[in-house]
Structures are given as C-alpha cells and as structure tokens.
C-alpha atoms as a PDB file:
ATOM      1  CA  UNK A   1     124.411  91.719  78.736  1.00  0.00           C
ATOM      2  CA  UNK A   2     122.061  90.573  81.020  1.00  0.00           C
ATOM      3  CA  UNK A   3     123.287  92.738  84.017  1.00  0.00           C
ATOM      4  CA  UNK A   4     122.322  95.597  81.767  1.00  0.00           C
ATOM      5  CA  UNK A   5     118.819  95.231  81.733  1.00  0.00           C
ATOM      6  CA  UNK A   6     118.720  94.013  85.674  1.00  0.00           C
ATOM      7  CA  UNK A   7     120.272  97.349  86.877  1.00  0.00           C
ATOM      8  CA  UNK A   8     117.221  99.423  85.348  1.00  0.00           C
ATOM      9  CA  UNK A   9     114.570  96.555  86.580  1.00  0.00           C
ATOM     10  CA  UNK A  10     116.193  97.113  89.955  1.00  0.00           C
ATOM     11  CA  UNK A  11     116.627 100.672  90.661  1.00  0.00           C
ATOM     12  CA  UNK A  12     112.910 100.507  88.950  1.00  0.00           C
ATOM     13  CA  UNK A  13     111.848  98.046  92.214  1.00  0.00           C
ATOM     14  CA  UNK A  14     113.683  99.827  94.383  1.00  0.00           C
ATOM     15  CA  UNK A  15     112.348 103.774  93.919  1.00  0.00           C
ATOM     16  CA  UNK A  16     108.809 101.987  93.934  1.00  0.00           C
ATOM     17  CA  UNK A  17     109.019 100.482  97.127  1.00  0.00           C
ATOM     18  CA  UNK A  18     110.325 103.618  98.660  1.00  0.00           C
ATOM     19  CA  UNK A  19     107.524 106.103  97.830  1.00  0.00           C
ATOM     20  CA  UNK A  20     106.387 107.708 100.470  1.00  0.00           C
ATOM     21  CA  UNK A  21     102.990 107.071 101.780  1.00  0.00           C
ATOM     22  CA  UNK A  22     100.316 109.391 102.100  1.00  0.00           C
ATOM     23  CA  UNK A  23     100.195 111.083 105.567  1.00  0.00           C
ATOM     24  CA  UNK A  24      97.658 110.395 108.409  1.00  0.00           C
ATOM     25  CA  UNK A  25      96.711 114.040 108.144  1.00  0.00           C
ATOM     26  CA  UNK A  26      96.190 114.065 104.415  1.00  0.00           C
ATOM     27  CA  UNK A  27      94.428 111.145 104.700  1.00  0.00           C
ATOM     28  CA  UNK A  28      92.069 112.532 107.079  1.00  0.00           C
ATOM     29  CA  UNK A  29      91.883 116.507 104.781  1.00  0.00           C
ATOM     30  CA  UNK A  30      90.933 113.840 101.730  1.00  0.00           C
ATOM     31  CA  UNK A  31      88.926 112.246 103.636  1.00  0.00           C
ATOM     32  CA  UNK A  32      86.838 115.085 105.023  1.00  0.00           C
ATOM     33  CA  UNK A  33      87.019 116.571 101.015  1.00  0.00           C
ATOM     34  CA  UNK A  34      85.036 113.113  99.858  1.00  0.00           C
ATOM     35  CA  UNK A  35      82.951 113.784 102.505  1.00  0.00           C
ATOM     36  CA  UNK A  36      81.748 117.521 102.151  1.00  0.00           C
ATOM     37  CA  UNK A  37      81.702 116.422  98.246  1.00  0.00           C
ATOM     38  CA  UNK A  38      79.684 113.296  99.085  1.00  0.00           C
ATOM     39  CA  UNK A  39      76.859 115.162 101.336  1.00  0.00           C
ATOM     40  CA  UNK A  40      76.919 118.674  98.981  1.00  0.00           C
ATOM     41  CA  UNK A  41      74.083 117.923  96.922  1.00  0.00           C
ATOM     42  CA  UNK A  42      75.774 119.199  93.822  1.00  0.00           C
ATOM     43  CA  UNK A  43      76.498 118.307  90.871  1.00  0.00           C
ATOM     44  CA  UNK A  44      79.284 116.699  89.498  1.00  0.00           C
ATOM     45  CA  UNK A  45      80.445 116.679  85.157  1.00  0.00           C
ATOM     46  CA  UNK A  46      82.618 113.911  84.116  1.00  0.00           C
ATOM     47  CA  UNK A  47      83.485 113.706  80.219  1.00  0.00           C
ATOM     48  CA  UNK A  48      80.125 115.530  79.695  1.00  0.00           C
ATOM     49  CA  UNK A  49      77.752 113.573  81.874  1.00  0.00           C
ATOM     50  CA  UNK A  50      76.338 115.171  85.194  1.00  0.00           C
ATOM     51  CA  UNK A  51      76.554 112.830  88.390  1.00  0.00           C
ATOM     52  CA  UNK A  52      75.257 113.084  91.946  1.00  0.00           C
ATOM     53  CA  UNK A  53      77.529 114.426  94.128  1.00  0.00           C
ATOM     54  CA  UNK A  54      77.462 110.320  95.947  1.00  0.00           C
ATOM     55  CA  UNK A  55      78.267 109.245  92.895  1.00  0.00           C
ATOM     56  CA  UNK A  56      81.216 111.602  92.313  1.00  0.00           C
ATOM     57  CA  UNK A  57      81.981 111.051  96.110  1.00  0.00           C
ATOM     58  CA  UNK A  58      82.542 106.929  95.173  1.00  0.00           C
ATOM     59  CA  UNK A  59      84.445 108.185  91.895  1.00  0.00           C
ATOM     60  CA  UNK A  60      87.052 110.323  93.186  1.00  0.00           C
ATOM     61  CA  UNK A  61      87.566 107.829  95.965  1.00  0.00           C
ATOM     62  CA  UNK A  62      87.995 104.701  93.572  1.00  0.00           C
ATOM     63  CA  UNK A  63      91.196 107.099  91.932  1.00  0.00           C
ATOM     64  CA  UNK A  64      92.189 107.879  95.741  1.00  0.00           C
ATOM     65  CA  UNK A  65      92.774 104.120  95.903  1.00  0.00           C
ATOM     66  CA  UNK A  66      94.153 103.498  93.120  1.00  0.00           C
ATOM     67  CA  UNK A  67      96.811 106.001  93.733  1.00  0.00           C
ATOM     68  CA  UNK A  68      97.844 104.925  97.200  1.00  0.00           C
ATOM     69  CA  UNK A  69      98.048 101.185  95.923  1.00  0.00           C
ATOM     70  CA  UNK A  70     100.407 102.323  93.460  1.00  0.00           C
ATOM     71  CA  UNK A  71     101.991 104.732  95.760  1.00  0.00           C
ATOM     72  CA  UNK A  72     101.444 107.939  93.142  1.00  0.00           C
ATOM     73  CA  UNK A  73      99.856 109.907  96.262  1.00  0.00           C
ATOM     74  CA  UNK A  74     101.543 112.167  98.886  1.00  0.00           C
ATOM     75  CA  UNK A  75      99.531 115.057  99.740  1.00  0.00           C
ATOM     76  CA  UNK A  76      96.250 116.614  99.455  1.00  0.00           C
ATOM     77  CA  UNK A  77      97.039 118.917  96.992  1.00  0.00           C
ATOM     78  CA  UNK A  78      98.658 116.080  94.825  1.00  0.00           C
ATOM     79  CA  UNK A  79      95.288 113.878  95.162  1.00  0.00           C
ATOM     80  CA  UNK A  80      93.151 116.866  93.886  1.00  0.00           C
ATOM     81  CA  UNK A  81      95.782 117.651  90.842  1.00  0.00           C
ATOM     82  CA  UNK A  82      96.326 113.979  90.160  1.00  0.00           C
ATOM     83  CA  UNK A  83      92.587 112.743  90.667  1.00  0.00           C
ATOM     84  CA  UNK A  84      89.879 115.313  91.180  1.00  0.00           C
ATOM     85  CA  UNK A  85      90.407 117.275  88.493  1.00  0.00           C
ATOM     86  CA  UNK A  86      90.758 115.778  85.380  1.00  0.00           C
ATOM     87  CA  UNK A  87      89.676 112.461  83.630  1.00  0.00           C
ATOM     88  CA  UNK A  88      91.868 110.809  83.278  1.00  0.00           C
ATOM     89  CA  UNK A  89      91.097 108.823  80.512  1.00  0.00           C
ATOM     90  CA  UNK A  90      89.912 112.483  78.213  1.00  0.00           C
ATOM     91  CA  UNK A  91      91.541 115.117  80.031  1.00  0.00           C
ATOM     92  CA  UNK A  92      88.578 116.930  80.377  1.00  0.00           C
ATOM     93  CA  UNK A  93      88.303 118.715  83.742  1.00  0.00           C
ATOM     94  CA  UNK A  94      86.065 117.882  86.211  1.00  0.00           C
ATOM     95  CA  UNK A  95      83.215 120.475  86.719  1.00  0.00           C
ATOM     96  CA  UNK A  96      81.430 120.812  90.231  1.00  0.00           C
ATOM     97  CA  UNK A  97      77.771 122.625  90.000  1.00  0.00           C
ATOM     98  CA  UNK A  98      75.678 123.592  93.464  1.00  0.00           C
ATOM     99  CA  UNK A  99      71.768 124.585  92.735  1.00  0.00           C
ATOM    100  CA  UNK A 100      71.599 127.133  89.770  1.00  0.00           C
ATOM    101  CA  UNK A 101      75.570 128.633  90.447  1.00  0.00           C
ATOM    102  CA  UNK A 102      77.919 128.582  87.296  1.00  0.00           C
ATOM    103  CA  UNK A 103      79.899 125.194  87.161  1.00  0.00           C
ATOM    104  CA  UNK A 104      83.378 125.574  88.006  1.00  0.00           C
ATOM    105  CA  UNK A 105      86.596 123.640  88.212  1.00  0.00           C
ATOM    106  CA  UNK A 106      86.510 120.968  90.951  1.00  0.00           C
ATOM    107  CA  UNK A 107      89.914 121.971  91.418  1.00  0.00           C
ATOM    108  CA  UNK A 108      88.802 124.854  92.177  1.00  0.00           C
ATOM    109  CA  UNK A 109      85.634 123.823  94.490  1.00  0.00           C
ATOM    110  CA  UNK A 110      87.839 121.268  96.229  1.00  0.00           C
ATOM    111  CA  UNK A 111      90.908 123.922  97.082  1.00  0.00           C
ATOM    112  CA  UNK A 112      88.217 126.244  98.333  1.00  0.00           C
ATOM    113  CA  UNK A 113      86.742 123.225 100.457  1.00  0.00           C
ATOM    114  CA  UNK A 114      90.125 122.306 101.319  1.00  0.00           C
ATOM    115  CA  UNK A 115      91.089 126.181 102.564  1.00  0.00           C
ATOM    116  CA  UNK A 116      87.691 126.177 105.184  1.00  0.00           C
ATOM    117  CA  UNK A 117      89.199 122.719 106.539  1.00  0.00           C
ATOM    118  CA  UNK A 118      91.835 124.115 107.275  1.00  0.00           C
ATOM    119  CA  UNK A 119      91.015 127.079 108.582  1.00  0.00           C
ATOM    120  CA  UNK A 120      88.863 124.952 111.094  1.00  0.00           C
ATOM    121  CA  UNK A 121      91.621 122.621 112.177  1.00  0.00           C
ATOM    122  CA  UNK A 122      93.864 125.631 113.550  1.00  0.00           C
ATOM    123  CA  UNK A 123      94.575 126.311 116.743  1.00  0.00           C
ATOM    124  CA  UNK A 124      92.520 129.615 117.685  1.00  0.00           C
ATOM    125  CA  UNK A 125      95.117 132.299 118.023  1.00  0.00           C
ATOM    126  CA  UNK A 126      95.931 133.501 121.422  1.00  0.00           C
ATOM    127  CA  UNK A 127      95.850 137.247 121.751  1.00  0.00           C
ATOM    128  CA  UNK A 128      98.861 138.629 123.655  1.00  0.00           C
ATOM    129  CA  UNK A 129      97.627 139.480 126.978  1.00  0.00           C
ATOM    130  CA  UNK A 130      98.647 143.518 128.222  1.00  0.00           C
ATOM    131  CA  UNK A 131      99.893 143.890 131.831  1.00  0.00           C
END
C-alpha cells in the first residue's frame, strides 16, 4: 500500500528536478524587456491601480524569480504569458500606458518590445556580392 503512494511522490520529484532551466539568451531578452519596461516612463495597471513603470519593472521581476526557483520558466515568450500579462492572483490583464496613448495589453507592449530586440541582435544580412 505504501509503494502506491511513493511511485506518484517520486516520479513527482523526479519531473521537478528535470525542468529545464531558462536559457542564457532568454535570460538576457527578459532581462533587456525589464529593462526597456523599467526606464519607459509609462504606466503600468495592475488589478486596477496604475504603477510607475520602476515599480512594474521590480513586479514583473519578483514573478521572473519566482518562476525560475520553481523551474515554471523556459523561454521568453513563456515568462511574458506566464508573468507579464496577467495577475495572477485576479486574472485581470496587465495594461501598459505611455504619455496620453490608449492602454494596451502588456502582452502586447512586451511582444512588440521583444520583436525590436530582436531585430537588433541579428546579424546584418550580407548582400550577395555580383561578379
């Protein structure tokens, strides 16, 4: 009877321990998100309430955290899905407003963010030389 309920507990342990860990490169795309979120100057809405864009920075970075410690994290798009764009404790989404624009999904600000990173971090294209 008892080897019934250790089997569960173990395989439990087991697929825990071997979550992957977040990336060096996602890492770094999060990392330069926080960052362009942190120094934006706008606004961000959290169950109703409107907070600096610091204070969202600190936020978003405490459920980064929490996520790697409990290995929930793998990728960038996972951290803004699983973090940045919902509370978590009402479901409500997360609203990001700059000066007197329209609020709008940090999802949405963040992937948009996230798109000019990358677009940044690639290689310049080499144009095929004619002989």
């Amino acid at each position: 009877m008892k080897l019934r309920f250790a089997i569960p507990l173990l395989m439990l342990a087991m697929s825990s321990s071997m979550a992957a860990e977040l990336p060096a490169t996602s890492r770094a795309e999060i990392d330069a998100l926080l960052n362009r979120l942190g120094s934006s100057g706008c606004q961000f809405n959290r169950n109703g309430s409107w907070y600096s864009s610091a204070e969202a920075k600190a936020h978003l970075t405490s459920k980064l955290n929490y996520l790697i410690d409990k290995k929930k994290v793998e990728g960038t798009e996972q951290f803004i899905a699983l973090a940045a764009s919902t509370s978590s404790m009402s479901g409500k989404d997360y609203l990001v407003r700059c000066g007197t624009a329209q609020p709008v999904p940090s999802s949405a600000w963040l992937k948009s963010e996230l798109q000019s990173i990358r677009t940044k971090q690639a290689p310049p294209k080499q144009e095929a030389q004619l002989h």
